[in-house]
N, C-alpha and C. Protein backbone atom coordinates (compact mmCIF):
# COMPACT_ATOMS: atom_id res chain seq x y z
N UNK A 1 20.96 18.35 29.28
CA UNK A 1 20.15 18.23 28.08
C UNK A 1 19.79 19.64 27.59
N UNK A 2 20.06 19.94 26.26
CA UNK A 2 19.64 21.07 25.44
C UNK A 2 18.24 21.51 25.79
N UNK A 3 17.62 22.54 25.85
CA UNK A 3 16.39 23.22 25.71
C UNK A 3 15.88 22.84 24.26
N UNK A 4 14.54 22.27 24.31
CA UNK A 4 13.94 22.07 22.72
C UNK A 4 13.90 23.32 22.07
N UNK A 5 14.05 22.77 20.79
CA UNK A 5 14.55 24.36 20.00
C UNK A 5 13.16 24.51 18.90
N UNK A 6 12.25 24.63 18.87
CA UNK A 6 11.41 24.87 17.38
C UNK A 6 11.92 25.09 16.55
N UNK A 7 12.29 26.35 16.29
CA UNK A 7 13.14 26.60 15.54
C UNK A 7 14.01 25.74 14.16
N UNK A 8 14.75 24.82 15.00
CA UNK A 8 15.50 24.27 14.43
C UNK A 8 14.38 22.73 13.88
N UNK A 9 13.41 22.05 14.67
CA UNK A 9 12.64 21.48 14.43
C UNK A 9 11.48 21.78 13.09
N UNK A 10 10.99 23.17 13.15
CA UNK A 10 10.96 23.71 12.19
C UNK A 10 11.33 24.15 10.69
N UNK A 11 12.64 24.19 10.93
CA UNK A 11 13.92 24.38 9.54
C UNK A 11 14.00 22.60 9.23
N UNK A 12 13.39 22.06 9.92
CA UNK A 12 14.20 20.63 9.41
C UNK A 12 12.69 19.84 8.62
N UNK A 13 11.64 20.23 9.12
CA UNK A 13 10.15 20.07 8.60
C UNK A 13 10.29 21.07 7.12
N UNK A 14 10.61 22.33 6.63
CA UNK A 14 10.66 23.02 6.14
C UNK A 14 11.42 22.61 4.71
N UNK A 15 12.78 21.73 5.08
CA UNK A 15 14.01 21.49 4.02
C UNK A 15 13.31 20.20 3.83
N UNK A 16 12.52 19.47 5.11
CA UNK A 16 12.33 17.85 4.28
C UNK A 16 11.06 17.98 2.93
N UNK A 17 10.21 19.08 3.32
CA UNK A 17 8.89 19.34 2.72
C UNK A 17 9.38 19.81 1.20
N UNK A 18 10.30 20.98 1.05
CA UNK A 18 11.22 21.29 0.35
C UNK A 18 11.94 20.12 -0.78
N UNK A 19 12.44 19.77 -0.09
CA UNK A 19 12.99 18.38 -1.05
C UNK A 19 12.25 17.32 -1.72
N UNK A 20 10.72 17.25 -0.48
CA UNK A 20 9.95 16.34 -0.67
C UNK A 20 9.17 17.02 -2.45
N UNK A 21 9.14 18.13 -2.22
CA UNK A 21 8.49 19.24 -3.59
C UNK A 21 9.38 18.78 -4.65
N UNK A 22 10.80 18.97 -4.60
CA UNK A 22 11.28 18.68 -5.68
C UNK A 22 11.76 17.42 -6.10
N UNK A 23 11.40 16.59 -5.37
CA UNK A 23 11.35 15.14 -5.57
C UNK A 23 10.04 14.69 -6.88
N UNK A 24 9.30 15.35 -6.22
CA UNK A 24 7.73 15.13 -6.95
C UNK A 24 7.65 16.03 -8.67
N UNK A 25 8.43 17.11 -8.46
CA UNK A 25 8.54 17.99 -9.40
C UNK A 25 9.72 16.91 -10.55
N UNK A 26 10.60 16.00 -9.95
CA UNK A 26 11.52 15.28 -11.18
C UNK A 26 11.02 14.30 -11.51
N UNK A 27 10.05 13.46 -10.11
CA UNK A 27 10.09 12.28 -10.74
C UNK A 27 8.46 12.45 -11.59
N UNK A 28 7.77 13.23 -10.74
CA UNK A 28 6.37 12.91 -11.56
C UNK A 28 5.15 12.02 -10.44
N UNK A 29 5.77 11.77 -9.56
CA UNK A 29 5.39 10.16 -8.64
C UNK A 29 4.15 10.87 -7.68
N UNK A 30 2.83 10.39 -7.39
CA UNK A 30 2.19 10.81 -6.45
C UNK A 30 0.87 9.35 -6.29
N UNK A 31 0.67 9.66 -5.59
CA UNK A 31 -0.87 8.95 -4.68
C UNK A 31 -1.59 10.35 -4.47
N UNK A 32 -2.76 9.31 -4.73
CA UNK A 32 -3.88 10.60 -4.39
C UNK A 32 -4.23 11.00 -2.67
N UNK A 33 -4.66 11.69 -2.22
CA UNK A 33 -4.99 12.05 -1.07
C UNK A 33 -6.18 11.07 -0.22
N UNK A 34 -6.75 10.66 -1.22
CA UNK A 34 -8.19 9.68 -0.85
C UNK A 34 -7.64 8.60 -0.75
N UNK A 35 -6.46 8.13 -1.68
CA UNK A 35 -5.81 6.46 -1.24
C UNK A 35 -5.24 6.47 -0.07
N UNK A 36 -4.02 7.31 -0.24
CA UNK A 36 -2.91 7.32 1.44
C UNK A 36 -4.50 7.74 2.67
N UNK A 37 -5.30 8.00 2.51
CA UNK A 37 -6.49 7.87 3.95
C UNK A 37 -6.75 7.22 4.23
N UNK A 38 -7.17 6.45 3.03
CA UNK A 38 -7.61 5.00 3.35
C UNK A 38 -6.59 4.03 3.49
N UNK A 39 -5.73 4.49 3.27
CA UNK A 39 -4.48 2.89 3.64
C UNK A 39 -4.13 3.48 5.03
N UNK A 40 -4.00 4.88 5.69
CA UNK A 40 -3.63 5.07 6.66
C UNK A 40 -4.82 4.69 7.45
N UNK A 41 -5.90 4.55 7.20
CA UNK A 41 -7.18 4.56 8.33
C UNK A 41 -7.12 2.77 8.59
N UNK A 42 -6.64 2.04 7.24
CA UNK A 42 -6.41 0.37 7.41
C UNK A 42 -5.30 0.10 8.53
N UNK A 43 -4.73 1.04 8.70
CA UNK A 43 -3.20 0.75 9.39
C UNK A 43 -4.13 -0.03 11.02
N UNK A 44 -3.08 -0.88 11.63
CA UNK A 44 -3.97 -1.65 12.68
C UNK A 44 -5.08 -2.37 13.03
N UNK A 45 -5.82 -2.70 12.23
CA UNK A 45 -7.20 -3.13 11.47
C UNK A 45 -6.66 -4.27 10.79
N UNK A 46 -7.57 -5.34 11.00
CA UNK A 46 -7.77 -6.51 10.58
C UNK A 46 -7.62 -6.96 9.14
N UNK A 47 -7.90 -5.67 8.36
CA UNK A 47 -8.06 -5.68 7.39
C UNK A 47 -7.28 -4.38 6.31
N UNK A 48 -5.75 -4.63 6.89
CA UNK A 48 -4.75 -3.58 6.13
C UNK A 48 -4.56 -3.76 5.05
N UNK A 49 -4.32 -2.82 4.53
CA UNK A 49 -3.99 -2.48 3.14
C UNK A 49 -2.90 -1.91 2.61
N UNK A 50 -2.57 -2.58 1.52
CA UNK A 50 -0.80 -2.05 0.96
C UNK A 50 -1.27 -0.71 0.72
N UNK A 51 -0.25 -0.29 1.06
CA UNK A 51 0.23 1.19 0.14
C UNK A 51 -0.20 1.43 -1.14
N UNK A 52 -0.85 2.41 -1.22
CA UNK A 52 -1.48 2.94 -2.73
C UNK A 52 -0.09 2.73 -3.76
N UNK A 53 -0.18 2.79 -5.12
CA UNK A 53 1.00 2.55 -6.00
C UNK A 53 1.34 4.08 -6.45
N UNK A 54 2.00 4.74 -6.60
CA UNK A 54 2.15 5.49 -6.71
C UNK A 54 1.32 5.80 -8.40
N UNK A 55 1.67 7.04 -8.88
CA UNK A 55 1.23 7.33 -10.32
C UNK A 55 2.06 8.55 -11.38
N UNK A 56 2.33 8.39 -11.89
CA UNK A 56 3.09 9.40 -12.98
C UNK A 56 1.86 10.41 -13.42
N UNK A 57 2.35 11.99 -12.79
CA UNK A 57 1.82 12.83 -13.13
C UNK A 57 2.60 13.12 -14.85
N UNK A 58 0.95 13.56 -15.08
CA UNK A 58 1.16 14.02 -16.72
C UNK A 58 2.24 15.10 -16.66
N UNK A 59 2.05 16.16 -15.70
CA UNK A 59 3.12 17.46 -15.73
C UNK A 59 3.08 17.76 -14.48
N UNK A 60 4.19 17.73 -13.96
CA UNK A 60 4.75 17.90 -11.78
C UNK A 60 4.77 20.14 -12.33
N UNK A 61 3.81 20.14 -11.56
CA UNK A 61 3.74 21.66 -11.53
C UNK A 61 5.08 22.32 -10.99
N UNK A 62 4.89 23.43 -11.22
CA UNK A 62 6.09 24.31 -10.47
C UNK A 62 6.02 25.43 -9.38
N UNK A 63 6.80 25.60 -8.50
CA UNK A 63 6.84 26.10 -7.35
C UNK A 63 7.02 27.83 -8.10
N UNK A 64 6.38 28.22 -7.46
CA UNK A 64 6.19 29.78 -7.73
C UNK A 64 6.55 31.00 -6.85
């Protein structure tokens, strides 16, 4: 078995975050930070909750 590499674990967190940016930058698409908490804090609880709906930003900022 290979030695764990960071590195490469790293570069792969880096390109998904990356893509994840310009995903958001075409389509416009986000949840707020206060919904995904609260649907993540419902997760396992009696009382779960769907997934926030996403929302069309007025203007997906740009990476600088």
């Amino acid at each position: 078995m290979a030695p764990h590499d960071p590195g490469k674990k790293q570069e792969g967190f880096r390109r998904d975050t990356l893509d994840a940016w310009e995903e958001y930058r075409t389509a416009g698409l986000y949840a707020s930070a206060e919904k995904v908490d609260a649907w993540l804090s419902s997760w396992g609880s009696d009382n779960e909750k769907p997934a926030p709906e996403c929302r069309n930003s007025p203007k997906a900022p740009t990476l600088n």
